[in-house]
Structures are given as C-alpha cells and as structure tokens.
Protein backbone atom coordinates (compact mmCIF):
# COMPACT_ATOMS: atom_id res chain seq x y z
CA UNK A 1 -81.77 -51.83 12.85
CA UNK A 2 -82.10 -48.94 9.90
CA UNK A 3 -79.91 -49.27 6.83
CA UNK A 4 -75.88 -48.24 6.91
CA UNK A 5 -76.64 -45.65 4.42
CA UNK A 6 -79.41 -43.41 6.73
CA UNK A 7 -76.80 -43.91 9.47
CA UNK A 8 -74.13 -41.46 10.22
CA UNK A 9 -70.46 -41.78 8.98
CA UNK A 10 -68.85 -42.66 12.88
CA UNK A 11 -71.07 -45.76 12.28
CA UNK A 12 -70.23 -46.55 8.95
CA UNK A 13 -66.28 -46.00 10.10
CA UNK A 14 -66.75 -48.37 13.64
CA UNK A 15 -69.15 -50.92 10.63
CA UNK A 16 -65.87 -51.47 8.52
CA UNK A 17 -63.50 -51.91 11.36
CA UNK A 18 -65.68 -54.54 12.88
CA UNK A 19 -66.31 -55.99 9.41
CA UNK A 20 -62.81 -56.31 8.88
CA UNK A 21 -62.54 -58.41 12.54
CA UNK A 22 -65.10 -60.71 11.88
CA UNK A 23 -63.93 -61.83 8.04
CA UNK A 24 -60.42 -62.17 9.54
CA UNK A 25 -60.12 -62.87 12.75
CA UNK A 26 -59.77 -66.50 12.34
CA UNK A 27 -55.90 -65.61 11.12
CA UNK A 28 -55.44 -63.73 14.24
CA UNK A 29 -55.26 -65.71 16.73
CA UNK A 30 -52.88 -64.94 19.76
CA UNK A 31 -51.93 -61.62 18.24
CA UNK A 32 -52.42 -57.81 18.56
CA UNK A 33 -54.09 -56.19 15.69
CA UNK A 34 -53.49 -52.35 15.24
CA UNK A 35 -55.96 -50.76 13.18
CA UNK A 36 -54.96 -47.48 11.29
CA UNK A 37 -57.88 -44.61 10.66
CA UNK A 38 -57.92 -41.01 9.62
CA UNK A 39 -61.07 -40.66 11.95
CA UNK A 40 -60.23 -39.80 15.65
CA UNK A 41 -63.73 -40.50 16.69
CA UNK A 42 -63.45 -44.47 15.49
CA UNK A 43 -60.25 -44.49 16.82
CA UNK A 44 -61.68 -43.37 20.18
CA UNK A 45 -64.89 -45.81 20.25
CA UNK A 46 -62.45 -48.68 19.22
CA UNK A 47 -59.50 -47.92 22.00
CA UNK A 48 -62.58 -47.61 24.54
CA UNK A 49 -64.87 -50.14 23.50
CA UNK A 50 -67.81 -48.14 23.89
CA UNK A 51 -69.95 -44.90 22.55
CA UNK A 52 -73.25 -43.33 23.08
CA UNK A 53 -75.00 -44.63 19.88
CA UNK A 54 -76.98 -47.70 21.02
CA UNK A 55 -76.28 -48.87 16.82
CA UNK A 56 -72.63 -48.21 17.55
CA UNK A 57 -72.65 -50.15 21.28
CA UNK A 58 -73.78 -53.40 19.25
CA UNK A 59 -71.31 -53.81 16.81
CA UNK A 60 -68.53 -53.21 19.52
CA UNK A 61 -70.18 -55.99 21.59
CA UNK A 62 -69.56 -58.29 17.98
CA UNK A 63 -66.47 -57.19 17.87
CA UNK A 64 -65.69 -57.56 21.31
CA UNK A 65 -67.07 -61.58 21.16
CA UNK A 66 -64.83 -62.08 18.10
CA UNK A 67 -61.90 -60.85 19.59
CA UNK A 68 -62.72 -62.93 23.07
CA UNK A 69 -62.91 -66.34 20.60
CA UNK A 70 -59.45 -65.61 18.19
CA UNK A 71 -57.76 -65.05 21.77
CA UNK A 72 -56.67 -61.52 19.95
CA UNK A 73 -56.56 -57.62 20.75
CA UNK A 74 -58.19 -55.11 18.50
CA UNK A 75 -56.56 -51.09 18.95
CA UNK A 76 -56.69 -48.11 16.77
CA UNK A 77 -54.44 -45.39 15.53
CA UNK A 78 -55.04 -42.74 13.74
CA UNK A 79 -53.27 -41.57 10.62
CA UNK A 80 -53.58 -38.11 8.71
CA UNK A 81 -55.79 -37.72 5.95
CA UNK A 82 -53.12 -36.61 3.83
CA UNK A 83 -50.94 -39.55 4.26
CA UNK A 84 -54.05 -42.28 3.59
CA UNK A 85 -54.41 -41.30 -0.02
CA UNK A 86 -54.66 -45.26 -0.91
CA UNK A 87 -57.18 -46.19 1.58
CA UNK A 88 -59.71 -43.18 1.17
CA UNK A 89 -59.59 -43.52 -3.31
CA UNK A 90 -60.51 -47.19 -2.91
CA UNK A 91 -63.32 -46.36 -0.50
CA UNK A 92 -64.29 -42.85 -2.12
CA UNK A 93 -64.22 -45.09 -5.62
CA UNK A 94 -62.48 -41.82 -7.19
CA UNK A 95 -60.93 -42.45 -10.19
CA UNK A 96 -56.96 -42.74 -10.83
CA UNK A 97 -55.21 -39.29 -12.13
CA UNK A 98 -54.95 -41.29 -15.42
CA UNK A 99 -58.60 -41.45 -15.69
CA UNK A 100 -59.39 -37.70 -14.33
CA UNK A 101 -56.99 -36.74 -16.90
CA UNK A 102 -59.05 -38.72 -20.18
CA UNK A 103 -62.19 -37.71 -18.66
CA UNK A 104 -60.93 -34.07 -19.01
CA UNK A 105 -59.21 -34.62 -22.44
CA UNK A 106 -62.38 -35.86 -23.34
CA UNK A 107 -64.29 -32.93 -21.96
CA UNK A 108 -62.19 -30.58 -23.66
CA UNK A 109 -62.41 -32.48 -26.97
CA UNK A 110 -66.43 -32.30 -26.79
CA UNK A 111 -66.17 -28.48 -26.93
CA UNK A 112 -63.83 -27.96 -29.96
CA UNK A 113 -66.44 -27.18 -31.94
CA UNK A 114 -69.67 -24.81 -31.86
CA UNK A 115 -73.39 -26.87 -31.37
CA UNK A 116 -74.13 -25.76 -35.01
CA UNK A 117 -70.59 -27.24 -36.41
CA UNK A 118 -71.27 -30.20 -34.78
CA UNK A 119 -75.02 -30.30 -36.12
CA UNK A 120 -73.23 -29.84 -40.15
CA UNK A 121 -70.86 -32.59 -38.90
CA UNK A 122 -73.13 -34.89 -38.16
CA UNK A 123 -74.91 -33.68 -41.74
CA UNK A 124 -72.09 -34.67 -43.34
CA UNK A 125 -71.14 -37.47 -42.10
CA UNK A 126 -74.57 -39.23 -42.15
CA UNK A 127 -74.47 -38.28 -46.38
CA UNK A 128 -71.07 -40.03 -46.36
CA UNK A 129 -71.87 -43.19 -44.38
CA UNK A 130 -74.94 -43.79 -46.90
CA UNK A 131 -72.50 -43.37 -49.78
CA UNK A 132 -70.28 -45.85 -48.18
CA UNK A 133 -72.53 -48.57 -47.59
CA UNK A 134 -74.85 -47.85 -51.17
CA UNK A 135 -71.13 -48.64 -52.44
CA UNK A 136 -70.29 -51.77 -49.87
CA UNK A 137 -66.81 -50.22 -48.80
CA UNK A 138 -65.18 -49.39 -45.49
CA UNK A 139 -65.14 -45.29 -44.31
CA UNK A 140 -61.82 -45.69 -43.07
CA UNK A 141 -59.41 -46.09 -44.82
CA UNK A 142 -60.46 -44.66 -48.43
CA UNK A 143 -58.69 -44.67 -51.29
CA UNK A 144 -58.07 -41.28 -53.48
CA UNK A 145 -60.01 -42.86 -56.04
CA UNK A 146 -63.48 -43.83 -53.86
CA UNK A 147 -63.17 -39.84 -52.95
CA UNK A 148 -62.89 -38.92 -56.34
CA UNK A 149 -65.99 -41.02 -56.76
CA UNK A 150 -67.61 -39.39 -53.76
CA UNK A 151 -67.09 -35.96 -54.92
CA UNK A 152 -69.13 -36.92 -58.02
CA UNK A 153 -71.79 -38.03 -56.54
CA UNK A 154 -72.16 -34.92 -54.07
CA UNK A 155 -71.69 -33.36 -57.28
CA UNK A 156 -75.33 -34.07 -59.01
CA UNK A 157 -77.33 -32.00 -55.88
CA UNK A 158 -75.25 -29.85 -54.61
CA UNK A 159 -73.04 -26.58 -55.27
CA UNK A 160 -68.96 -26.99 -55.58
CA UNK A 161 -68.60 -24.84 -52.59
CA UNK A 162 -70.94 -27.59 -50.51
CA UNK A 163 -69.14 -30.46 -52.09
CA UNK A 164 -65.94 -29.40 -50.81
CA UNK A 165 -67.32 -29.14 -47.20
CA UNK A 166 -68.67 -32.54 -47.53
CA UNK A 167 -65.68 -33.70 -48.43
CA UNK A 168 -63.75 -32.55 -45.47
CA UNK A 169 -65.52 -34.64 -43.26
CA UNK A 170 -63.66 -37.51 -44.64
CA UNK A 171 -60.76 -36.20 -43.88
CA UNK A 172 -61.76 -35.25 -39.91
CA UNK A 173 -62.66 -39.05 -40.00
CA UNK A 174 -59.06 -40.33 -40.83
CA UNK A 175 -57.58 -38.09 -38.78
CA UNK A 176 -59.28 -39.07 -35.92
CA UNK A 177 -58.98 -42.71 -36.47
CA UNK A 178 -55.24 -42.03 -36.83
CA UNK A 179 -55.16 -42.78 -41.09
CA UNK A 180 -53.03 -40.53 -43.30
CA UNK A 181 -55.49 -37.72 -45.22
CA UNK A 182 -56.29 -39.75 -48.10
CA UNK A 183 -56.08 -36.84 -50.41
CA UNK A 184 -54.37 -34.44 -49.22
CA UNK A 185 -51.85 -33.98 -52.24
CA UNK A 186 -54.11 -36.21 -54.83
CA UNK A 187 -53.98 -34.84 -58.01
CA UNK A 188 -56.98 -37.19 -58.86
CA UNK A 189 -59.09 -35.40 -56.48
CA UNK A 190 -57.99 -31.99 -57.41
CA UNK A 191 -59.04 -32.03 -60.96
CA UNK A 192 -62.44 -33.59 -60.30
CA UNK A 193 -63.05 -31.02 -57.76
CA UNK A 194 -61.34 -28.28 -60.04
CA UNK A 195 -64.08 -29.89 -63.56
CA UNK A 196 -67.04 -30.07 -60.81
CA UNK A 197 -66.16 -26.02 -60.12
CA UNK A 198 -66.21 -25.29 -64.40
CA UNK A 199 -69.18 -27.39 -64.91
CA UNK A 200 -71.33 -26.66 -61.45
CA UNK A 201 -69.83 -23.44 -60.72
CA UNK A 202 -72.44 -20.65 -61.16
CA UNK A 203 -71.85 -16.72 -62.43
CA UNK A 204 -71.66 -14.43 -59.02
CA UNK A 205 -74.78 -12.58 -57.44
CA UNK A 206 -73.67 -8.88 -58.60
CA UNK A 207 -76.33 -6.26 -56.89
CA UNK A 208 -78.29 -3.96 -59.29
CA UNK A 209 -76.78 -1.01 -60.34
CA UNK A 210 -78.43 2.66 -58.32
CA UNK A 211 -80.40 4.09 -61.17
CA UNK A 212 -82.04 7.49 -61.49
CA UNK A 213 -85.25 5.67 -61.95
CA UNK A 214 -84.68 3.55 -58.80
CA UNK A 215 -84.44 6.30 -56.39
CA UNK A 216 -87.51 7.90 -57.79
CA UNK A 217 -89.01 4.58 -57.17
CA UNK A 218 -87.81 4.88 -53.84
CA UNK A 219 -88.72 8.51 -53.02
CA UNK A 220 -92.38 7.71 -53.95
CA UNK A 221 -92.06 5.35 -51.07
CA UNK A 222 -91.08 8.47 -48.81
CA UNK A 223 -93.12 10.78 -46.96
CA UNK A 224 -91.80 14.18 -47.28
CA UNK A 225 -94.09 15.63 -44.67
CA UNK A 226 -91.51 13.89 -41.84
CA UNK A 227 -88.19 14.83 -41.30
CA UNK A 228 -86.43 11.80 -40.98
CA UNK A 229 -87.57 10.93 -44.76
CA UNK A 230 -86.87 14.07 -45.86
CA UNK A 231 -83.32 13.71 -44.68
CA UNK A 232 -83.05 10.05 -45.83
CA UNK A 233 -83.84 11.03 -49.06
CA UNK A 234 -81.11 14.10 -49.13
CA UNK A 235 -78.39 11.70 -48.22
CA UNK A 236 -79.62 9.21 -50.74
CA UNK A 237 -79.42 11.58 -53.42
CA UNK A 238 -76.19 13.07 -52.10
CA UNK A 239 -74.81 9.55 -52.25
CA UNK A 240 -76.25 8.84 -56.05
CA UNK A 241 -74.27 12.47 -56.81
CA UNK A 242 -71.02 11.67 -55.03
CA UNK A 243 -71.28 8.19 -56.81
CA UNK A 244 -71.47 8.76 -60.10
CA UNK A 245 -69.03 11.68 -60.24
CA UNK A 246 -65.99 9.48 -58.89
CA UNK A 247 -67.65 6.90 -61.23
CA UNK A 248 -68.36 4.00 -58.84
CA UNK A 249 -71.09 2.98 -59.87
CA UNK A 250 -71.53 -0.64 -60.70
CA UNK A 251 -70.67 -1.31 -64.67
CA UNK A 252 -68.93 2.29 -64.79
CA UNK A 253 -72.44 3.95 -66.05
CA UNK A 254 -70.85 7.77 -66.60
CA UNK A 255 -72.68 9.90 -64.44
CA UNK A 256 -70.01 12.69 -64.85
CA UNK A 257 -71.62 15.04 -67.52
CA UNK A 258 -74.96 14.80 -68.96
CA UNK A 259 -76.84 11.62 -67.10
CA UNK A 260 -75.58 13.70 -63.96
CA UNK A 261 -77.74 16.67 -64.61
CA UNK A 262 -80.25 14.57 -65.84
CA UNK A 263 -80.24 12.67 -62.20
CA UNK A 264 -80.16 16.04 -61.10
CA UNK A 265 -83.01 16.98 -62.40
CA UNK A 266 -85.38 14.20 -62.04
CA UNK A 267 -84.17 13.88 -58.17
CA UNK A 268 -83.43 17.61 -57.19
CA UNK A 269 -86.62 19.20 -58.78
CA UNK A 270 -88.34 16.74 -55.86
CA UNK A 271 -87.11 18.20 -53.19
CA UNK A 272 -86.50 21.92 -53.85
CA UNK A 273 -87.20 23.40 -50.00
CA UNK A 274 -84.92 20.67 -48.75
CA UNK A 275 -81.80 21.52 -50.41
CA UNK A 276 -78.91 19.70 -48.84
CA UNK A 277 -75.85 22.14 -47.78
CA UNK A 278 -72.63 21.29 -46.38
CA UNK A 279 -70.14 23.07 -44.70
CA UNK A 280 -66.43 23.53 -45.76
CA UNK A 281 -63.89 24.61 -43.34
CA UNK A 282 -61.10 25.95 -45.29
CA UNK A 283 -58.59 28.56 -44.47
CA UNK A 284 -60.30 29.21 -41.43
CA UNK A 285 -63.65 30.43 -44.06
CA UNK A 286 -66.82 28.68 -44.43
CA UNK A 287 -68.22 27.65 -47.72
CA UNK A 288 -71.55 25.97 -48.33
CA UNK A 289 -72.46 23.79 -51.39
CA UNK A 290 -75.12 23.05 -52.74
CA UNK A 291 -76.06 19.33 -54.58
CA UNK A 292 -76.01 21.48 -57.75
CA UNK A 293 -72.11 22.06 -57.12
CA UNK A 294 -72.46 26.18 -56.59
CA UNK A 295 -70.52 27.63 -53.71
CA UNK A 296 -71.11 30.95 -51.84
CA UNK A 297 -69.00 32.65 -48.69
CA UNK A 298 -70.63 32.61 -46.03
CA UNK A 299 -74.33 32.58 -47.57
CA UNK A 300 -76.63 29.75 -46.99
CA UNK A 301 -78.60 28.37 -49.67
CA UNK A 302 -82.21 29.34 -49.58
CA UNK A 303 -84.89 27.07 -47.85
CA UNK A 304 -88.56 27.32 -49.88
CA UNK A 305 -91.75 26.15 -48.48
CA UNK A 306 -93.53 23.30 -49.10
CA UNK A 307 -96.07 25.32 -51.10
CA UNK A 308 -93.76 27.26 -53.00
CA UNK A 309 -94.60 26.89 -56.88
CA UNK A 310 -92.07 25.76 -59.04
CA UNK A 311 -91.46 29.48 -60.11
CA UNK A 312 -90.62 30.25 -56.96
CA UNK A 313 -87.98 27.57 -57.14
CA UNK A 314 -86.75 28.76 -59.88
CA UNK A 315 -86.34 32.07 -58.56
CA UNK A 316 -84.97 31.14 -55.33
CA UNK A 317 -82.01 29.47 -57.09
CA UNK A 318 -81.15 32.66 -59.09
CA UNK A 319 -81.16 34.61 -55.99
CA UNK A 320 -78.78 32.50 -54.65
CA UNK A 321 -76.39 32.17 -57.35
C-alpha cells in the first residue's frame, strides 16, 4: 500500500475518520457515532460504506470490523467550511491570529531600515560590544558616565561627526530593550561630546577660489576647433565675468574694476571670433552685448575667423563700437 502522502485527499479524509474509530471505539459500545466533515465526498463513502478506490474499499472494511466488534454505528454529516474554523487550523497547523499578527509586526519591523543602515548598524554595534566587554560591563543598561567614557574612546580614531553616530546606537539598544535613553538630557555627555568637537573638530573643506589663471589652465585643456568647447569655454568665461562683477567670488577677490579687465584680457583675447552675444528684450527692442559690456541696437557683434590676425581683431572691435 503507497504512503498517505502520494495518496489523494478523499483518502486521507476516509484515513482520519477510520483512525478516529479504531483508537476509540472501545468507548462506543452500543451507541451511534455521528461524524461531522466539511467534505461531501467522505461523508458519502462513510454513509455508503463503499467507493471506487480499492485503497479507500480497505479501510472501510477496518472500519466496518471495528464497528461490527464495539456493537456501534458509524454515519457522517457534513458541515460548512466556514463554520469548521477549529477543526481545519488544528489540521492545516496554521497559526493563531495572535501569531500571524507578530509574524507580521515582525516583518514590518525587519524593513524599517535600508540594507546599508542596517550594514552601519551592525558597524556600530559590533565597535560597542568590544568596548563593553574590553571594559567587563553590561550593554544594557549603561550609565551616563560609561557613555561619557565610550565617547572618548571613539574619540582617539575617529571624527566628532562619526562619534556621535556611534553613539546613537546605544541609544537604539535601550530603546529596544525597553531602558530609558541613558543620556538623553546628560549634561556629562554633552560637554565631552561638545570638548571632543573643539579638540577633534577640523577647519571646513572651502573649494578654491575661480582664478584668471585657472581658466586659462582650463582653456588650454579645450579644443577650439569643436563647437561644443568653444561654447563651454564662452559660458565659462561669461560666468567668471558675471561673478566677479556682483562680487561672489569666494574671499570677495574684487573683480569689479581693474582685475576685471585684466580677466578680460587674458580670457577674451583667446577667443576673439567667438565672441559671446546675448539678446535683450526690452521695450519691445533688441539689444546685444557683448562680454566687453558694449551695447548696440539691433547690430550684432562681429564674428572673425579663425585665421584672423590679431589686427584684425582689433579692428573688428572698432568697427563695432
């Protein structure tokens, strides 16, 4: 006979009921045993006492001996599916609502946090556990004065910044063990963390200020022969200009008068048949302006060739003032 599990589920339904006769028969002797099912096929092969399935046709004939020896009578009714919610968890093994419910909490819980948080969690919190047994004390609960302590000791390798988000793993810990944050308003804590920031803390990372020198640097890096870094370097000079007039540059270098045309002239004289123009639209008139700050009507500014010599230049800008 093959295994109950490669059988199929009218045989493992007709299996139980027949189980259930033979373990208990013995108490039923002289009486009339109903059996309640939410499978209308097993209640059919019981009230019958016989099926098509050879397999099935043996364990009736078991039953049927049983029931022949407890002088008893075995019949079935059946009973919706919806109304045997205690019989089919305990046979289904499906956990309680109370348990679906943690499992979910749980789920949820396990998702709070990005894989990379989790990843400088678990940083953390190995750096902390190593503190705590180098000093033979208990992670949980801490006293202000062991995080002071901690704090120091993050202190001699790492950054303030980093020390404080070491820290804060401590405080996770308590909170999910149910302890009060052990320094939340510890004044101890606060001015170790507040000498570590004087002592560690380092001076900002300030860019470098846009020099005239720099963007020569950078136009050698340019070929002029393309378009696109032809244009790039138009609107990098345009933005240099518009910079140091308004006087944004970093350290307030004073672009305005003289080290303007001086700009001017070591960036401008580079790129005299691409002169940059922009359009105006003002009173219903167009005006276009060149980089060095002259306006016309309606009159664009003159492009040069490549080849054009530097008299030519010249010449082209007095023609068009």
């Amino acid at each position: 006979m093959p295994a109950a599990e490669d059988l199929h589920i009218n045989y493992k339904e007709v299996c139980a009921v027949v189980q259930a006769v033979s373990r208990w028969a013995p108490r039923w002797c002289g009486k009339s045993v109903i059996v309640h099912t939410d499978s209308t096929v097993t209640k059919s092969i019981i009230n019958k006492g016989r099926s098509r399935n050879p397999y099935i046709n043996c364990l009736l004939r078991k039953m049927a001996w049983e029931c022949v020896r407890r002088n008893c009578d075995v019949s079935a009714v059946h009973v919706s599916g919806s109304v045997n919610v205690v019989a089919d968890t305990i046979s289904r093994d499906e956990p309680s609502l109370r348990e679906q419910l943690l499992r979910e909490v749980a789920d949820y819980r396990s998702r709070a946090f990005a894989e990379n948080t989790k990843k400088t969690y678990q940083t953390h919190l190995r750096s902390y556990l190593q503190f705590c047994e180098a000093m033979n004390i208990q992670p949980v609960p801490v006293s202000e004065t062991t995080i002071a302590q901690y704090a120091a000791f993050l202190a001699r390798k790492l950054q303030p910044t980093s020390v404080a988000q070491y820290l804060n793993i401590v405080r996770l810990l308590h909170l999910e063990c149910g302890k009060p944050h052990p320094f939340d308003e510890s004044w101890l804590v606060k001015s170790t963390l507040r000498g570590i920031e004087k002592v560690k803390g380092c001076a900002p990372n300030r860019k470098a200020p846009m020099t005239p020198q720099l963007l020569l640097q950078l136009k050698k890096k340019l070929n002029l022969a393309r378009p696109p870094d032809c244009f790039l370097g138009c609107d990098l000079s345009d933005v240099f200009w518009t910079a140091s007039e308004i006087q944004s540059l970093p350290g307030q270098c004073g672009f305005r008068s003289r080290q303007t045309a001086h700009a001017r002239g070591l960036c401008g004289e580079r790129w005299p048949q691409y002169r940059h123009s922009r359009k105006v639209d003002k009173n219903n008139s167009t005006e276009r302006t060149n980089p060095d700050g002259d306006t016309a009507g309606n009159v664009a500014s003159p492009v040069v060739p490549s080849n054009s010599s530097d008299s030519d230049v010249q010449g082209s800008r007095a023609g068009a003032a």
